[in-house]
N, C-alpha and C. Protein backbone atom coordinates (compact mmCIF):
# COMPACT_ATOMS: atom_id res chain seq x y z
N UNK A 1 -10.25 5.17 1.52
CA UNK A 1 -9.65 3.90 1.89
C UNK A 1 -10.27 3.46 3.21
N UNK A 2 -10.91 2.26 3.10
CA UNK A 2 -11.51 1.65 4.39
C UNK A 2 -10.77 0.89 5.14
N UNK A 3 -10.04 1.33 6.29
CA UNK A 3 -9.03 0.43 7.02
C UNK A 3 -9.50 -0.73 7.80
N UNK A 4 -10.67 -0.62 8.14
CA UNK A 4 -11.15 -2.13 7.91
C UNK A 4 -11.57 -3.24 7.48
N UNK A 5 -11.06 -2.92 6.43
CA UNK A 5 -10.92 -3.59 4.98
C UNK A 5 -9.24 -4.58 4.14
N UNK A 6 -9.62 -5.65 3.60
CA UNK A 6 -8.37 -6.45 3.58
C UNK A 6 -7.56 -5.59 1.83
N UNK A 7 -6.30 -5.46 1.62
CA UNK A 7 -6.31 -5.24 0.13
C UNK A 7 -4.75 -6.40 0.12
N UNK A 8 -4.64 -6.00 -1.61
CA UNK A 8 -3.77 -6.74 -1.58
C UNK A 8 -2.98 -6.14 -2.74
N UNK A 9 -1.63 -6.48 -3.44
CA UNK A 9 -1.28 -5.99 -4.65
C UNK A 9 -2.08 -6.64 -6.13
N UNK A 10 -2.54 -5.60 -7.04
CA UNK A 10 -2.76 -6.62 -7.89
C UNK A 10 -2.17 -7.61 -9.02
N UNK A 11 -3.00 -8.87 -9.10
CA UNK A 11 -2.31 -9.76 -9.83
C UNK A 11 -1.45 -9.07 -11.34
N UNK A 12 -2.39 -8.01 -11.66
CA UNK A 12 -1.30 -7.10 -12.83
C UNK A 12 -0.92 -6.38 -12.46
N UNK A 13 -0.04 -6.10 -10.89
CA UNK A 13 0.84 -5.05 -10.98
C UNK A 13 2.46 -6.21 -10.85
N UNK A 14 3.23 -5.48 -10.23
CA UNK A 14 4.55 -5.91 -9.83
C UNK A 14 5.04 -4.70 -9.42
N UNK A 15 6.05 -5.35 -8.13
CA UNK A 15 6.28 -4.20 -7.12
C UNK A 15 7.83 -4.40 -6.67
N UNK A 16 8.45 -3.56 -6.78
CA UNK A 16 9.89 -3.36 -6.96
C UNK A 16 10.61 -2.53 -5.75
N UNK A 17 11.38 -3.11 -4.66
CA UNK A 17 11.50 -2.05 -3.73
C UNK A 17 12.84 -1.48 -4.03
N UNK A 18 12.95 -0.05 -3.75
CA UNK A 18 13.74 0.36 -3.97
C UNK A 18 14.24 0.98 -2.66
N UNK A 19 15.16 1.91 -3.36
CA UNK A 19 16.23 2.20 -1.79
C UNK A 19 15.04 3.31 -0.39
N UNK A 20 14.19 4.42 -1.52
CA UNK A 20 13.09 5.27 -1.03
C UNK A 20 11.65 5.18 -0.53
N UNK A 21 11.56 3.71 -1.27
CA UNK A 21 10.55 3.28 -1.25
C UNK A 21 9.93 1.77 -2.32
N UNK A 22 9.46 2.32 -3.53
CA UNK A 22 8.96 1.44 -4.37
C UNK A 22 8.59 1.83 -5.97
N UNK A 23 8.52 1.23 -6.58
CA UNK A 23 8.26 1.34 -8.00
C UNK A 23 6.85 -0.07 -8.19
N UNK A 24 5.84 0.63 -8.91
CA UNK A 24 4.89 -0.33 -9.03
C UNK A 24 4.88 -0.13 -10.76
N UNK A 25 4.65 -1.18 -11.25
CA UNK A 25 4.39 -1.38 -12.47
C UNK A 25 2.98 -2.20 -13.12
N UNK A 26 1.85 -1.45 -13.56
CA UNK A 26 1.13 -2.06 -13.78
C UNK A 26 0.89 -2.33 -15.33
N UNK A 27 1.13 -3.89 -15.36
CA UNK A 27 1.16 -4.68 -16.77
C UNK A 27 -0.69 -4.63 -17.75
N UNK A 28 -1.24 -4.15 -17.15
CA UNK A 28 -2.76 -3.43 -17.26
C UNK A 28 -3.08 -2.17 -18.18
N UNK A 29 -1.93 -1.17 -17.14
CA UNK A 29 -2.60 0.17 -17.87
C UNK A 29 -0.91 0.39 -18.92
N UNK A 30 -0.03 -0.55 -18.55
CA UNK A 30 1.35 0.28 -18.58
C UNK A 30 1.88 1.29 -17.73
N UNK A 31 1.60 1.65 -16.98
CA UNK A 31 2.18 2.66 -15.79
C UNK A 31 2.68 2.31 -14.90
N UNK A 32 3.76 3.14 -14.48
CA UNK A 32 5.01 3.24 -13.59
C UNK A 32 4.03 3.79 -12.28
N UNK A 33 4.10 3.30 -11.24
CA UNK A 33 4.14 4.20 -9.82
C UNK A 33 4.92 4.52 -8.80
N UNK A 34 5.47 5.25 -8.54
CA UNK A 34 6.40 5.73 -7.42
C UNK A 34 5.49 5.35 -6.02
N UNK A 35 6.15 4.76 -5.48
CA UNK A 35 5.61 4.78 -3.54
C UNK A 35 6.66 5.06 -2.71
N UNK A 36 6.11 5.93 -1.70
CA UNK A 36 7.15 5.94 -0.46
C UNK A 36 7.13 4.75 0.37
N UNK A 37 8.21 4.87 0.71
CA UNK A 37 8.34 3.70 2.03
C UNK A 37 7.25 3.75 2.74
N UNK A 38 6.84 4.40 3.83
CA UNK A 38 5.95 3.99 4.17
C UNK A 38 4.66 3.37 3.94
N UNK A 39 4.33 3.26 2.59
CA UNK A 39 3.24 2.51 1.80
C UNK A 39 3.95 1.00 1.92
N UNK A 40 4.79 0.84 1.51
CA UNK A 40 5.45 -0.34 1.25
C UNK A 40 4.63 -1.70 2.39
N UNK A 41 4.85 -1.16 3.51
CA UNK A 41 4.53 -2.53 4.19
C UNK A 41 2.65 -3.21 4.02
N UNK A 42 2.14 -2.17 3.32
CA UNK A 42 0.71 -2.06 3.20
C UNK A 42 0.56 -2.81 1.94
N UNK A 43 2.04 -2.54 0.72
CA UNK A 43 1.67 -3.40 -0.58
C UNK A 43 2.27 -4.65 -0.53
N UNK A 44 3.34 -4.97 0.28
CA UNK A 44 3.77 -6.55 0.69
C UNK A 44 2.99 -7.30 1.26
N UNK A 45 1.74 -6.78 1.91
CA UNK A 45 0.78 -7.55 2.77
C UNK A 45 0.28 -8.42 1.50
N UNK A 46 -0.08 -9.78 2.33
CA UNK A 46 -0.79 -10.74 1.39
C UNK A 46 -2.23 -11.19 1.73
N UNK A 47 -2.92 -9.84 2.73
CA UNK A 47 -4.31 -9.87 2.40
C UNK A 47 -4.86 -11.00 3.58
N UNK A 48 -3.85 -10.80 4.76
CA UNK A 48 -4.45 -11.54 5.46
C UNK A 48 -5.00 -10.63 6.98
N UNK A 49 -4.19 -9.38 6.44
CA UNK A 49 -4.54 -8.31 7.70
C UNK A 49 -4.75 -7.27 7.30
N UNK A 50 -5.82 -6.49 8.15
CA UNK A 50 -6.79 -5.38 7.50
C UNK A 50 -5.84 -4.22 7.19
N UNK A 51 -5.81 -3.32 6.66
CA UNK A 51 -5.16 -1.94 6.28
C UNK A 51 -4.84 -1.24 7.54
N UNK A 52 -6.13 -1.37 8.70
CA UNK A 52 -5.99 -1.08 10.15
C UNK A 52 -5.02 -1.62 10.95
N UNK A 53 -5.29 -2.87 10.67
CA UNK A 53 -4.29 -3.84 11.47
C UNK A 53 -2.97 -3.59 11.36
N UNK A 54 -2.39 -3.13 9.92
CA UNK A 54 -1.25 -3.21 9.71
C UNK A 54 -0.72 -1.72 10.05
N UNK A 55 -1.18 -0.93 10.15
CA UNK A 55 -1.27 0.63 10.26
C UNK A 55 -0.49 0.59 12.06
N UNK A 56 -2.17 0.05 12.66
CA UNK A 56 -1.60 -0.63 14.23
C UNK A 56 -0.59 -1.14 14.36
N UNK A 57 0.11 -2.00 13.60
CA UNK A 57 1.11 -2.91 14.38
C UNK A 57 2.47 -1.65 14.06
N UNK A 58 2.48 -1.58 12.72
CA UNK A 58 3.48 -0.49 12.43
C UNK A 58 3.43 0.56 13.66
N UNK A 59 2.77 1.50 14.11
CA UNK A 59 2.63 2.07 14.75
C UNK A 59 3.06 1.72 16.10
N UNK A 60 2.54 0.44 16.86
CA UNK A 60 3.37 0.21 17.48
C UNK A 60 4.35 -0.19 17.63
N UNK A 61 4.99 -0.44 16.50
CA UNK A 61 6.68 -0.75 16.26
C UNK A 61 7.56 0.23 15.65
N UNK A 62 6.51 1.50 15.75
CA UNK A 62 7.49 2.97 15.72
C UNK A 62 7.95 3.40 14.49
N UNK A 63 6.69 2.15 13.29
CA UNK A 63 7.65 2.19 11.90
C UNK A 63 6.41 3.45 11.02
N UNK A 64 5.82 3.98 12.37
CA UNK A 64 4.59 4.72 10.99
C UNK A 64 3.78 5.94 12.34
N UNK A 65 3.87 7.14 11.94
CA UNK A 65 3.67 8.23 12.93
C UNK A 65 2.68 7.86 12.51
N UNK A 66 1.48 8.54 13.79
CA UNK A 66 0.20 8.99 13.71
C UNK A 66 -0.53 10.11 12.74
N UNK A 67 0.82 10.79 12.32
CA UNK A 67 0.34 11.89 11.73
C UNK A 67 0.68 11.81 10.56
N UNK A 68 1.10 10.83 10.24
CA UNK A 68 1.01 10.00 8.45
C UNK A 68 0.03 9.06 8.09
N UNK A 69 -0.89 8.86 8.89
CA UNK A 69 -2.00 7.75 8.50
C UNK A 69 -2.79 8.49 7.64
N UNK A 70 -3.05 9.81 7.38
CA UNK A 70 -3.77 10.19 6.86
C UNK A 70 -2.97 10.23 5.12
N UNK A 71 -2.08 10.34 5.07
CA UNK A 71 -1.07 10.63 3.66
C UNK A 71 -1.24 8.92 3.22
N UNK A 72 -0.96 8.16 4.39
CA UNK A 72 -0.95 6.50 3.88
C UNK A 72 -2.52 5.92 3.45
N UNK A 73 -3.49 6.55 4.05
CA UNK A 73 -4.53 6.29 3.53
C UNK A 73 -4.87 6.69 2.09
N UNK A 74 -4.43 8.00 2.12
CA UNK A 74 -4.71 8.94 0.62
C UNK A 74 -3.61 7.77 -0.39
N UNK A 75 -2.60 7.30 -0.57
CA UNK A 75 -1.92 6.90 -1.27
C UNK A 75 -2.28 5.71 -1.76
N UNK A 76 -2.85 4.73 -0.65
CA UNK A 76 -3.09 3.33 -0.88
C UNK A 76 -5.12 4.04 -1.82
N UNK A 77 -5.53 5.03 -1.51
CA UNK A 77 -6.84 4.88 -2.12
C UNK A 77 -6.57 5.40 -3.69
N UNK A 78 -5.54 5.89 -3.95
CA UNK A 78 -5.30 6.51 -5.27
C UNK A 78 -4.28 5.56 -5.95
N UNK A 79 -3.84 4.12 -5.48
CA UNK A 79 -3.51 3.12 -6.02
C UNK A 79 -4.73 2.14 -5.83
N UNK A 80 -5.81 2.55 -5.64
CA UNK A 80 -6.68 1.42 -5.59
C UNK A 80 -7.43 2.02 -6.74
N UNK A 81 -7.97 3.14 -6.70
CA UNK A 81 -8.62 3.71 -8.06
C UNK A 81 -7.97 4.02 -9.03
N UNK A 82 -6.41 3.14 -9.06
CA UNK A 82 -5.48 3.07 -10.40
C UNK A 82 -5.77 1.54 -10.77
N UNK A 83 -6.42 0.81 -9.88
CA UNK A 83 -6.50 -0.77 -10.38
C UNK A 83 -5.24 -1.97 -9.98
N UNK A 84 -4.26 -0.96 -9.07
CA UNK A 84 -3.14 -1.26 -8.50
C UNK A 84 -3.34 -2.15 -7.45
N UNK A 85 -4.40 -1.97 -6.27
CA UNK A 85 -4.15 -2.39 -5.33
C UNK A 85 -5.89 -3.10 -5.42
N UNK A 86 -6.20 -4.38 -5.09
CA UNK A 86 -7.34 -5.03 -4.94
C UNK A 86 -8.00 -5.19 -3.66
N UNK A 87 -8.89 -4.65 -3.29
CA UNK A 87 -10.07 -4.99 -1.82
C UNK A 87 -10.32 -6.49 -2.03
N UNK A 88 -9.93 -7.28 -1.07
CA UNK A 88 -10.16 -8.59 -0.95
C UNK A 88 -11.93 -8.86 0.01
């Protein structure tokens, strides 16, 4: 996952928040995805701020440790090589 890079949800998924996190549904493959919360603010983005950017701001608003960027990177790149999440 390149955090200086824009993504966005894709037009065939749909994204459902739940109390833990999220449920992604992609109308594509048919598959269900589970996300934790902390992914969440990365799949509401509408692609106007980099993966970095948003990582940063979270971070400084105390909503995302340093020592989860690496789990949030791994998650958003294994919904991107599901066809889930689109590089703008």
């Amino acid at each position: 996952m390149d955090l200086g890079k824009r993504y966005r949800l894709s037009a065939n998924a749909k994204l459902r928040e739940e109390r833990l996190g999220g449920v992604i549904y992609c109308h594509k493959t048919q598959r269900l995805f589970l996300v934790i919360s902390l992914l969440m603010p990365f799949l509401e983005a509408d692609g106007t701020e980099t993966a970095g950017e948003i990582a940063h701001r979270l971070q400084h608003e105390g909503c995302l440790p340093i020592s989860a960027l690496g789990k949030v990177a791994e998650g958003l790149e294994r919904l991107a090589r599901a066809g889930v999440i689109d590089e703008l």
